[in-house]
N, C-alpha and C. Protein backbone atom coordinates (compact mmCIF):
# COMPACT_ATOMS: atom_id res chain seq x y z
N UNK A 1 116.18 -34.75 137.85
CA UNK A 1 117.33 -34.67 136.99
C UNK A 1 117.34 -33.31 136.29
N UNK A 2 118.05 -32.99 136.55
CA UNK A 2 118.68 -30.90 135.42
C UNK A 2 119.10 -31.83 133.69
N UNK A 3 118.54 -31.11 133.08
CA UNK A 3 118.54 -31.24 131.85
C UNK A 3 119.00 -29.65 131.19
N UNK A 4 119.53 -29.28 130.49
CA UNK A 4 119.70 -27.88 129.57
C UNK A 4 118.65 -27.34 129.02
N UNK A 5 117.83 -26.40 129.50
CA UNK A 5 116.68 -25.52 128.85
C UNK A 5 116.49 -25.61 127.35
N UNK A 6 115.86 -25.72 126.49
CA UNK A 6 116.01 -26.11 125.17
C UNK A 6 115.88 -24.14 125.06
N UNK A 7 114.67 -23.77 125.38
CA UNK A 7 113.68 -22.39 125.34
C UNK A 7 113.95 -21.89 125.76
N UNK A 8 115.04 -21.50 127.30
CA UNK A 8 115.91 -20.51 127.65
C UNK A 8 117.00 -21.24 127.66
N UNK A 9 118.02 -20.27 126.57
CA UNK A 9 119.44 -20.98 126.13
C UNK A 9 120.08 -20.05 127.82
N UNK A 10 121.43 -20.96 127.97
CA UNK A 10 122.19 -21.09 129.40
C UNK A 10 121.38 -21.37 130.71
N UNK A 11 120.18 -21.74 130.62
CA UNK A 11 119.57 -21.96 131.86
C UNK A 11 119.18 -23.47 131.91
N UNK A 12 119.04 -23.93 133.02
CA UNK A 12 119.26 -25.09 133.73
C UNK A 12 117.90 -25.59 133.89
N UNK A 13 117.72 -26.93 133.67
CA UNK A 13 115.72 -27.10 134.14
C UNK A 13 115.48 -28.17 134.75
N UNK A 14 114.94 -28.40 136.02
CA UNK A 14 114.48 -29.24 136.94
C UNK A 14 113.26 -29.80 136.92
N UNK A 15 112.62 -30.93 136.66
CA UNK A 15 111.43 -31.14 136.60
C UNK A 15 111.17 -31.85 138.17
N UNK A 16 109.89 -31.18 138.71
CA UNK A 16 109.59 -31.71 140.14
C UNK A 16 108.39 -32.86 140.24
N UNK A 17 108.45 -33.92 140.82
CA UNK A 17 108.35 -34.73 141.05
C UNK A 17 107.22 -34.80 142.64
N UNK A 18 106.65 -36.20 142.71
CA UNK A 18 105.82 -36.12 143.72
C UNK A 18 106.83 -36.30 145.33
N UNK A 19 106.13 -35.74 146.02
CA UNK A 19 107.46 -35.72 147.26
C UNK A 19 107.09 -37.19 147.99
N UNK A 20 108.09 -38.27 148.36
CA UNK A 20 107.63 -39.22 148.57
C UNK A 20 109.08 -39.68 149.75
N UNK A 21 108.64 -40.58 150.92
CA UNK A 21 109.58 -40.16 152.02
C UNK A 21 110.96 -41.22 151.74
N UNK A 22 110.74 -42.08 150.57
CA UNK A 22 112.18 -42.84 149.96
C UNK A 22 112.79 -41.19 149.04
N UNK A 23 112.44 -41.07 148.17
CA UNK A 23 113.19 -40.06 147.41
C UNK A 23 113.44 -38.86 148.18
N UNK A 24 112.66 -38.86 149.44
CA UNK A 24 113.62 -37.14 150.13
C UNK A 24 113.96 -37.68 151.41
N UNK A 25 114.81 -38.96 151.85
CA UNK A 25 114.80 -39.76 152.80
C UNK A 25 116.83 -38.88 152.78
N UNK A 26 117.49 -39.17 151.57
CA UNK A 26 119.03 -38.21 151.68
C UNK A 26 119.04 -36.74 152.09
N UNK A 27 117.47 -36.13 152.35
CA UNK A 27 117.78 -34.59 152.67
C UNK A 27 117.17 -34.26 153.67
N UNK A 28 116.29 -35.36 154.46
CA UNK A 28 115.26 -35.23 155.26
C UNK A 28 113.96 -36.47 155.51
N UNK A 29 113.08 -35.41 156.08
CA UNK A 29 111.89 -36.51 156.62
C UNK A 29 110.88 -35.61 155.75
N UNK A 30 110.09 -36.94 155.38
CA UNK A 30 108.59 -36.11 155.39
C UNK A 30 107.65 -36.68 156.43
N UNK A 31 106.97 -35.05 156.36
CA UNK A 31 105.91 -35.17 157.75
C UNK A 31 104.46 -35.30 157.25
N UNK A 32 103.99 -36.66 158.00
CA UNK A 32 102.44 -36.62 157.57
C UNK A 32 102.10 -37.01 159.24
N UNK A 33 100.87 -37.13 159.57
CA UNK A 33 100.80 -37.84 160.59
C UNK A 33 100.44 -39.48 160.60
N UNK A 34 100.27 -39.99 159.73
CA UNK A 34 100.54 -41.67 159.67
C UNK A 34 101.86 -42.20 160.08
N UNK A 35 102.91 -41.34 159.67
CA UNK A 35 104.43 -41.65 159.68
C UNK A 35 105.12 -41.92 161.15
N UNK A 36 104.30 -41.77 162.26
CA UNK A 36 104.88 -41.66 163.57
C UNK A 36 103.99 -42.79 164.30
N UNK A 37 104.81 -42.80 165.81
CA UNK A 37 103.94 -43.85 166.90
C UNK A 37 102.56 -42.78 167.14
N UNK A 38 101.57 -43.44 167.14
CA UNK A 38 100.50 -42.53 167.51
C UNK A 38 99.60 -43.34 168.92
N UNK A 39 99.25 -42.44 169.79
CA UNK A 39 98.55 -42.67 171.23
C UNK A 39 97.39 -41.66 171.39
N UNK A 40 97.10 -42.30 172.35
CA UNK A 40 95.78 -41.51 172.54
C UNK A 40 95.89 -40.38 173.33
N UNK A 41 95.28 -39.22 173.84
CA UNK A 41 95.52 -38.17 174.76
C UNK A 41 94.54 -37.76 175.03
N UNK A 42 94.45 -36.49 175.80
CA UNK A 42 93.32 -35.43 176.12
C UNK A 42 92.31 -36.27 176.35
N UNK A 43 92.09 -37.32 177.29
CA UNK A 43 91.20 -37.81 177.78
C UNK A 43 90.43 -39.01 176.75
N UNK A 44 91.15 -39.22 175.53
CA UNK A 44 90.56 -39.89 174.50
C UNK A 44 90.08 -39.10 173.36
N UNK A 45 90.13 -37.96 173.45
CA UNK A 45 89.91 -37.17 172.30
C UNK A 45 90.29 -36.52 171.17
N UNK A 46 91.45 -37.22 171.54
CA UNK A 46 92.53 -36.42 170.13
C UNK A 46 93.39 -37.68 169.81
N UNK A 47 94.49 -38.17 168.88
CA UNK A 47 95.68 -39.00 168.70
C UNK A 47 96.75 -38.02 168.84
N UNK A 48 97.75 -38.57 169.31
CA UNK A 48 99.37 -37.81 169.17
C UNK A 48 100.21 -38.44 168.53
N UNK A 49 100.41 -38.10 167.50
CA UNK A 49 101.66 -38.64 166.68
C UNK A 49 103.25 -38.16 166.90
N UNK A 50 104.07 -39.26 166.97
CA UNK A 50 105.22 -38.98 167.87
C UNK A 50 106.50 -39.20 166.85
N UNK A 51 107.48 -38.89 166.84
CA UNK A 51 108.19 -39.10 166.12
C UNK A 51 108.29 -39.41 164.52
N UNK A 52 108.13 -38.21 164.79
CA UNK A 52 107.95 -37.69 162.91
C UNK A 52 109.13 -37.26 162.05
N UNK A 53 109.78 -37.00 162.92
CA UNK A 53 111.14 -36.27 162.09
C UNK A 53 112.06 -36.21 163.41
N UNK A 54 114.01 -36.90 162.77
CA UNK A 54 114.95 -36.54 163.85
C UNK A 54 115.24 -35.27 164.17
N UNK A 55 114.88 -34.34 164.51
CA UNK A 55 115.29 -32.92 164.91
C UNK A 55 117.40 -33.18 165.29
N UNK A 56 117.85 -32.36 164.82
CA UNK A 56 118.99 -31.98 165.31
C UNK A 56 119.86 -30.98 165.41
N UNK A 57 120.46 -30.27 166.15
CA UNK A 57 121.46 -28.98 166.04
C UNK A 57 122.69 -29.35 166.72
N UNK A 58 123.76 -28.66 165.93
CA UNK A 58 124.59 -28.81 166.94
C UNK A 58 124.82 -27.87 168.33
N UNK A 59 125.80 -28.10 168.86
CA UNK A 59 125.74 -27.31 170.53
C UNK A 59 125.80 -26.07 170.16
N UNK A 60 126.10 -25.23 168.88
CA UNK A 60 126.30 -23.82 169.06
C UNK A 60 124.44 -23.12 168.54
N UNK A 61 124.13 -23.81 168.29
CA UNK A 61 122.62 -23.50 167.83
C UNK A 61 121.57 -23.98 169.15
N UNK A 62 121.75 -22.52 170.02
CA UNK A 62 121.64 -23.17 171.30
C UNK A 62 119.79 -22.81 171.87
N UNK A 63 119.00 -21.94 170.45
CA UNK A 63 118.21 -20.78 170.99
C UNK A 63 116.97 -21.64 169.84
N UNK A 64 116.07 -22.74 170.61
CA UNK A 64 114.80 -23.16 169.92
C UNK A 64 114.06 -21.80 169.33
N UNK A 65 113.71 -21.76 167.86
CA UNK A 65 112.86 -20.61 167.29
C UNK A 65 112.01 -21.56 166.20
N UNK A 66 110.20 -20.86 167.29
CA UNK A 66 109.32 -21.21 166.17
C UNK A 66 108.37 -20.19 165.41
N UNK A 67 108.49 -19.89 164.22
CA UNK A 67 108.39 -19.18 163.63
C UNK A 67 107.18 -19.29 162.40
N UNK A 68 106.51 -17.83 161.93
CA UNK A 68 105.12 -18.54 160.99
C UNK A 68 106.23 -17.76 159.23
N UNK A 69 106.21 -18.43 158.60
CA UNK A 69 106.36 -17.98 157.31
C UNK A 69 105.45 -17.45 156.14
N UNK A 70 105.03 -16.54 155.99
CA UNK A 70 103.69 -16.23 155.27
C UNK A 70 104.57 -15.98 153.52
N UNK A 71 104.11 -16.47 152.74
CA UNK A 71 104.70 -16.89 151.15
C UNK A 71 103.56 -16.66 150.26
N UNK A 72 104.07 -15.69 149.90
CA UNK A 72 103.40 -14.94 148.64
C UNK A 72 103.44 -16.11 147.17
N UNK A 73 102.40 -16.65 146.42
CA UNK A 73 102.22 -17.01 145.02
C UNK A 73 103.61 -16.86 144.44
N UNK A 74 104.01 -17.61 144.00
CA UNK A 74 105.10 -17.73 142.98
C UNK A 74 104.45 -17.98 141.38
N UNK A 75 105.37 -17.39 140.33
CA UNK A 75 104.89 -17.87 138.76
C UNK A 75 105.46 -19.36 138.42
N UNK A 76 104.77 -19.88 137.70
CA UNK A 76 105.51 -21.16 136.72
C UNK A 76 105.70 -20.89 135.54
N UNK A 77 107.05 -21.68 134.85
CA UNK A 77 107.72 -22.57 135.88
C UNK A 77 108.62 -21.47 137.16
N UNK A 78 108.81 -21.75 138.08
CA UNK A 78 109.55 -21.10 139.06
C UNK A 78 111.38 -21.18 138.80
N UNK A 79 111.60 -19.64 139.12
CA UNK A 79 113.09 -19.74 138.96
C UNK A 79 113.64 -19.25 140.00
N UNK A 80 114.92 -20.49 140.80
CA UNK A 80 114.98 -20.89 142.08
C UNK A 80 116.51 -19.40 141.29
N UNK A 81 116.58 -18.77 142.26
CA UNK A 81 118.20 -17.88 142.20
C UNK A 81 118.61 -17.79 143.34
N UNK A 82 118.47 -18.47 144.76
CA UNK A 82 119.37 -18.39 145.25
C UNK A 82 118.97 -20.03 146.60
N UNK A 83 120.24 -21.00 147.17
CA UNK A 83 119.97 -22.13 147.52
C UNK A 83 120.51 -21.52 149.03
N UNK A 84 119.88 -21.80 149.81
CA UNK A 84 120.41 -21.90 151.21
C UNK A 84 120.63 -22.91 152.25
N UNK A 85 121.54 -23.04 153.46
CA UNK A 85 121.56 -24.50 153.89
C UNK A 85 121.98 -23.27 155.62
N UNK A 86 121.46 -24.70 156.37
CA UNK A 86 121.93 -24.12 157.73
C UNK A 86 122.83 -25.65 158.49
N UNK A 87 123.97 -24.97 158.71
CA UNK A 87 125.08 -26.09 158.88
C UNK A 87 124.65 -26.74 160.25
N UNK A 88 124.37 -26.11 161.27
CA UNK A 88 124.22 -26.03 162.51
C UNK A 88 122.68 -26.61 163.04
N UNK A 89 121.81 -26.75 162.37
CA UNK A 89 120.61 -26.90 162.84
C UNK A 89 119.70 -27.47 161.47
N UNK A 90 119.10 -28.50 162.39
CA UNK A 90 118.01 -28.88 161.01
C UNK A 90 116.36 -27.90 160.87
N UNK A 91 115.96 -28.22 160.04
CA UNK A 91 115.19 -27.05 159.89
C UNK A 91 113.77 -27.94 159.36
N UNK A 92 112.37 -27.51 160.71
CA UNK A 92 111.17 -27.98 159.84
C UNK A 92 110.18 -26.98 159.59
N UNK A 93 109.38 -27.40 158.05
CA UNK A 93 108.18 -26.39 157.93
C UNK A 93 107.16 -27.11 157.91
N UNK A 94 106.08 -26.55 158.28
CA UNK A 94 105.22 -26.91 157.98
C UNK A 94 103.47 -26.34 158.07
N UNK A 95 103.03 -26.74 156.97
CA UNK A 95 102.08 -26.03 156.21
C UNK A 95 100.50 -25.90 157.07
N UNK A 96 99.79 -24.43 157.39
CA UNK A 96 99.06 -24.36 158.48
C UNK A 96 97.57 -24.47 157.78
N UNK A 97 97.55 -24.76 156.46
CA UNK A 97 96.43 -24.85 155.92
C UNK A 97 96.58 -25.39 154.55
N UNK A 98 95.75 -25.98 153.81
CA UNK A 98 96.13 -26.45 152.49
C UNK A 98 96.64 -24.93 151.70
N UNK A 99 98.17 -25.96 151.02
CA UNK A 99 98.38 -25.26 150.23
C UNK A 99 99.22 -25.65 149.21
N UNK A 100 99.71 -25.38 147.96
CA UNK A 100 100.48 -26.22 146.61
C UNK A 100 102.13 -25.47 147.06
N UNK A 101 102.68 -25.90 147.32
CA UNK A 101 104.15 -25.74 147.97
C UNK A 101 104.93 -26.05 146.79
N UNK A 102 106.43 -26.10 146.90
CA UNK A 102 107.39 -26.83 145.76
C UNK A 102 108.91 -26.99 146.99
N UNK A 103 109.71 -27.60 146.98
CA UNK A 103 110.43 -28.08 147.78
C UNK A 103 111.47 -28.11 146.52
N UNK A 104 112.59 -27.94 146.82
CA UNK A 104 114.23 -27.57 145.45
C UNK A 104 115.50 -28.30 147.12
N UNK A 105 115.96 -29.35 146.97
CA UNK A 105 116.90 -29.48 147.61
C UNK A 105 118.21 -29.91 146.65
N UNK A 106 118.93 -29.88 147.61
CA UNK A 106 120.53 -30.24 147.11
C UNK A 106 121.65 -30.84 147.98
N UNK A 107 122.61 -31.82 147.52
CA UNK A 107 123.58 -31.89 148.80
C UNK A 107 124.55 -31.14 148.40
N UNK A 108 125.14 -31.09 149.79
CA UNK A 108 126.83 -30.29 149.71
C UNK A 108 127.87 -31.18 148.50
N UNK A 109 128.56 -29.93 148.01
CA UNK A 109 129.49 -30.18 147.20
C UNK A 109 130.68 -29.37 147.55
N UNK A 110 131.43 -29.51 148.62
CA UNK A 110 132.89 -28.15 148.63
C UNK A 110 132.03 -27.14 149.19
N UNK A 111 131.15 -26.98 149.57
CA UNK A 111 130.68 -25.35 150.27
C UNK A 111 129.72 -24.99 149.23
N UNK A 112 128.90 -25.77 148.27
CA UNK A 112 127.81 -24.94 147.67
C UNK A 112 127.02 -26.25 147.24
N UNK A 113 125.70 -26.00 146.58
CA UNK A 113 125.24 -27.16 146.49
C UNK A 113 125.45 -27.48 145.14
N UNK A 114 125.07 -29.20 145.04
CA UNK A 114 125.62 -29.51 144.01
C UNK A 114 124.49 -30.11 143.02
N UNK A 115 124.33 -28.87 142.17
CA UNK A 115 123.20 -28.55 141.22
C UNK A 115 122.87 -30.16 140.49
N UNK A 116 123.60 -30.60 139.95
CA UNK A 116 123.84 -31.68 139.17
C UNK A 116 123.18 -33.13 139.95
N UNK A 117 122.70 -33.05 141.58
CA UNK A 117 122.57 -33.67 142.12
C UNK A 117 120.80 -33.33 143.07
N UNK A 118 120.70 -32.08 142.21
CA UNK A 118 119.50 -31.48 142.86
C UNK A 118 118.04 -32.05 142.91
N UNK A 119 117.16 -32.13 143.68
CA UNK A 119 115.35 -32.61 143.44
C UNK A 119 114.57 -31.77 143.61
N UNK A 120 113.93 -31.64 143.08
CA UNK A 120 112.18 -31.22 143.68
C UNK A 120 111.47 -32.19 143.47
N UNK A 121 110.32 -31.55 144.70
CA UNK A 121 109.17 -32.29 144.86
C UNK A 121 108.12 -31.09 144.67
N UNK A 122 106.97 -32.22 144.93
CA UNK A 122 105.65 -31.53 145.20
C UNK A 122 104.80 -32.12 146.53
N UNK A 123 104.86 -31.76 147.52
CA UNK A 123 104.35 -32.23 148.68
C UNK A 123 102.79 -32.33 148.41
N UNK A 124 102.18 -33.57 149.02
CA UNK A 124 100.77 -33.61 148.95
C UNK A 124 100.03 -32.50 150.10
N UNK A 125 99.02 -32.31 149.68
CA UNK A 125 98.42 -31.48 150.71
C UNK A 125 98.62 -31.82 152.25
N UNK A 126 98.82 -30.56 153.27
CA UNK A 126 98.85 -30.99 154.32
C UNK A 126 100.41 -31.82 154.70
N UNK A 127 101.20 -31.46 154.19
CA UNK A 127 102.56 -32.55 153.96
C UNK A 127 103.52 -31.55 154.68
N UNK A 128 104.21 -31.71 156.09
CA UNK A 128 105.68 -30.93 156.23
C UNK A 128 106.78 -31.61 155.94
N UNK A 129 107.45 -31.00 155.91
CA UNK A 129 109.31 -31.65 155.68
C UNK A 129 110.27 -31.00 156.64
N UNK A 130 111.19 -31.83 157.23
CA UNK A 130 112.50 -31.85 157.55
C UNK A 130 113.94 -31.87 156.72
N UNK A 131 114.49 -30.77 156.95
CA UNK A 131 115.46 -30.54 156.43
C UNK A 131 116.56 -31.17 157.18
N UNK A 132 117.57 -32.25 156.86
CA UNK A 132 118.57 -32.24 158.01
C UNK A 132 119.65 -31.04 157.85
N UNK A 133 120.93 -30.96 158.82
CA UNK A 133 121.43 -29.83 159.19
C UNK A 133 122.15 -30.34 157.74
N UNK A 134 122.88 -28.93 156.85
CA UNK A 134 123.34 -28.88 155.70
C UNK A 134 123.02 -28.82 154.20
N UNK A 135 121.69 -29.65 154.33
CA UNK A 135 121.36 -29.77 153.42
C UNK A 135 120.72 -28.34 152.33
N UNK A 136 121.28 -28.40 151.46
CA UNK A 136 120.92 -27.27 150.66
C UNK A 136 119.59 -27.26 150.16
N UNK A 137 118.62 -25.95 149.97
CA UNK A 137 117.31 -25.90 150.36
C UNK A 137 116.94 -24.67 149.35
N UNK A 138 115.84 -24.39 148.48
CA UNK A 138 115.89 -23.13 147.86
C UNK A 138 114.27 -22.54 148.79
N UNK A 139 114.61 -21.61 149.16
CA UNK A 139 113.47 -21.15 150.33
C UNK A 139 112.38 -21.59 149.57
N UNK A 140 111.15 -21.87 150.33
CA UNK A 140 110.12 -22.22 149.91
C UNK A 140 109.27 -21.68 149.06
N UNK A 141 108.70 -22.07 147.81
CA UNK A 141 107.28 -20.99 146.91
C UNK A 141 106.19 -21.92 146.84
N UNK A 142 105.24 -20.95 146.99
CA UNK A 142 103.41 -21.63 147.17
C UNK A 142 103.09 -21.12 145.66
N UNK A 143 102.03 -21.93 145.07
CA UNK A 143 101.55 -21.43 144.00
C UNK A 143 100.02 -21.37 144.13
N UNK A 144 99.58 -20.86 143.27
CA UNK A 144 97.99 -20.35 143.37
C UNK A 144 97.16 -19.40 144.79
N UNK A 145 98.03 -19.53 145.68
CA UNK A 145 97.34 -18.63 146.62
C UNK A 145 98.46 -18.49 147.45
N UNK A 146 98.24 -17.39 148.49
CA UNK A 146 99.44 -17.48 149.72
C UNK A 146 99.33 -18.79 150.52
N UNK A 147 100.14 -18.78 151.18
CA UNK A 147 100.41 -20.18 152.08
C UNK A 147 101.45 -19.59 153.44
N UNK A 148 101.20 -19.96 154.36
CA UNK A 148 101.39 -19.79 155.67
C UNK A 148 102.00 -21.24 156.37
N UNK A 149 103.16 -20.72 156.92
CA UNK A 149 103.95 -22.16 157.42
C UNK A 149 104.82 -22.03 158.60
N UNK A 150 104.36 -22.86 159.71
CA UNK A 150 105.33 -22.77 160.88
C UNK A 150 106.54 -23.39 160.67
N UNK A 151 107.51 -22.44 161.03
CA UNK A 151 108.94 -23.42 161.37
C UNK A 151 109.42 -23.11 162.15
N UNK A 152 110.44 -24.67 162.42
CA UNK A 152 111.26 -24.94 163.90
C UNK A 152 112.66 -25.07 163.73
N UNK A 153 113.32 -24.18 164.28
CA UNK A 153 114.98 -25.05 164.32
C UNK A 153 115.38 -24.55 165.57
N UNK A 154 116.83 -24.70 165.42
CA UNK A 154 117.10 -23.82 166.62
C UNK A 154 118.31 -22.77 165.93
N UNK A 155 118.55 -21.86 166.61
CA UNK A 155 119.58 -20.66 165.81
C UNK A 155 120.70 -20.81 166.21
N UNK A 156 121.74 -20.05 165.50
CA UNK A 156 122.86 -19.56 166.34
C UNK A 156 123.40 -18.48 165.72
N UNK A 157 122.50 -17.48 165.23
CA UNK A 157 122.93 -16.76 164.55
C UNK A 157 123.40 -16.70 162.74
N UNK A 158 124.16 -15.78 162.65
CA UNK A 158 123.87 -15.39 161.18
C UNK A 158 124.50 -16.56 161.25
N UNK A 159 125.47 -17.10 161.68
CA UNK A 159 126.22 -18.53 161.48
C UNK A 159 125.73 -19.34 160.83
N UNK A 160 124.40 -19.44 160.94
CA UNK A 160 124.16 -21.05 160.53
C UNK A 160 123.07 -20.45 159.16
N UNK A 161 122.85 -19.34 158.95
CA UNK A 161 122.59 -19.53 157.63
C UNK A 161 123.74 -19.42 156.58
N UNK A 162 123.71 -20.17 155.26
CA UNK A 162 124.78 -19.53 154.38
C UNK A 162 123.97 -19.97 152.63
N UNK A 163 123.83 -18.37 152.41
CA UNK A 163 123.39 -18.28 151.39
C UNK A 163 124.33 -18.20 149.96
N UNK A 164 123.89 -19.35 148.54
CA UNK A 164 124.46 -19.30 147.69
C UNK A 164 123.76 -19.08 146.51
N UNK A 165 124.27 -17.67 145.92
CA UNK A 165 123.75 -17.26 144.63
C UNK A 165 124.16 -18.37 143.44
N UNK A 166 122.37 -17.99 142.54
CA UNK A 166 123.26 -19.09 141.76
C UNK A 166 123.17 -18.08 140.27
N UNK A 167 124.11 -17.80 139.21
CA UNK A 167 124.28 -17.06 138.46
C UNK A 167 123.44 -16.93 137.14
N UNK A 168 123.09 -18.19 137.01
CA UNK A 168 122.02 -18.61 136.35
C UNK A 168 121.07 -19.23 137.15
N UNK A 169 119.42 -18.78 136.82
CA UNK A 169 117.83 -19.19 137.55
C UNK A 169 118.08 -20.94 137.35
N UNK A 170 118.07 -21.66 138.17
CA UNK A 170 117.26 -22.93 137.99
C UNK A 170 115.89 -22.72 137.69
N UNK A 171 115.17 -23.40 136.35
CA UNK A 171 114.33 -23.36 136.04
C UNK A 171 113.32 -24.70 136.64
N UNK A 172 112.64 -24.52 137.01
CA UNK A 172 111.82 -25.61 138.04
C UNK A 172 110.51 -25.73 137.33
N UNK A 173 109.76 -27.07 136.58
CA UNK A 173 109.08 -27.09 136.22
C UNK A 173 107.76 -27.82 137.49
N UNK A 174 107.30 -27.72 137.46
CA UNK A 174 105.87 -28.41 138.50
C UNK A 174 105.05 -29.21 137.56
């Protein structure tokens, strides 16, 4: 819930919350590996966990890209200034080593997101997330150390990103 900054007058404040797969179930999946069908493989030596998250794009997001995100320490509380969403393609990250993440989503409101309706979380260690296609997203911040994260969608160009400034910092407490 956004509450009015008492301590910075005109700014907006979000308190984040534990990430849990009912409360980010309207913006996505969370990824653990308990959450899927799991089988055996590689001769008996490993489990495969299967269906973890619905992946989806539409037909113009035609070009699978997997990608490593390397994320520099953020300060607290964190101030989110700008929300992004990709219309065309859903979008997953996920984390290649322990690390303290923060997750800021939003749904569509008319073409921007709708602050008033916004969450954070705090993913448990080892935790990815799925974004579905639209959903408004404030790029990811690690705290206390860098953090390194693969992601998957598929592209279609500048198209499917659309970035929205926000004029005033959401103030994000952890």
């Amino acid at each position: 819930m956004i509450v009015e900054s008492v301590d910075r007058p005109g700014s907006r404040l979000l308190r984040a919350g534990p990430l849990t797969a009912a409360g980010f179930a309207p913006f996505g999946e969370v990824i653990r590996p308990e959450g899927g069908r799991v089988s055996a493989v590689n001769d008996g030596r490993a489990l495969r966990y299967d269906d973890l998250a619905s992946l989806a794009h539409a037909t113009g997001a035609e070009r699978p890209v997997l990608s490593l995100y390397r994320v520099r320490p953020s300060e607290r509380p964190f101030q989110a200034k700008v929300f992004e969403c990709h219309p065309l393609s859903s979008q997953v990250f996920l984390p290649m080593a322990d690390a303290e993440f923060l997750v800021v989503v939003a749904p569509d409101r008319d073409g921007s997101p709708d602050l008033d309706r916004a969450e954070a979380f705090v993913p448990g260690r080892r935790t990815g997330i799925h974004y579905r296609p639209g959903i408004w997203h404030v790029p990811l911040a690690a705290f206390g150390s860098e953090a390194v994260f693969a992601m998957l969608m598929w592209e279609a160009g500048a198209a499917d990103t659309v970035e929205h400034r926000l004029t005033v910092p959401l103030v994000i407490e952890l």
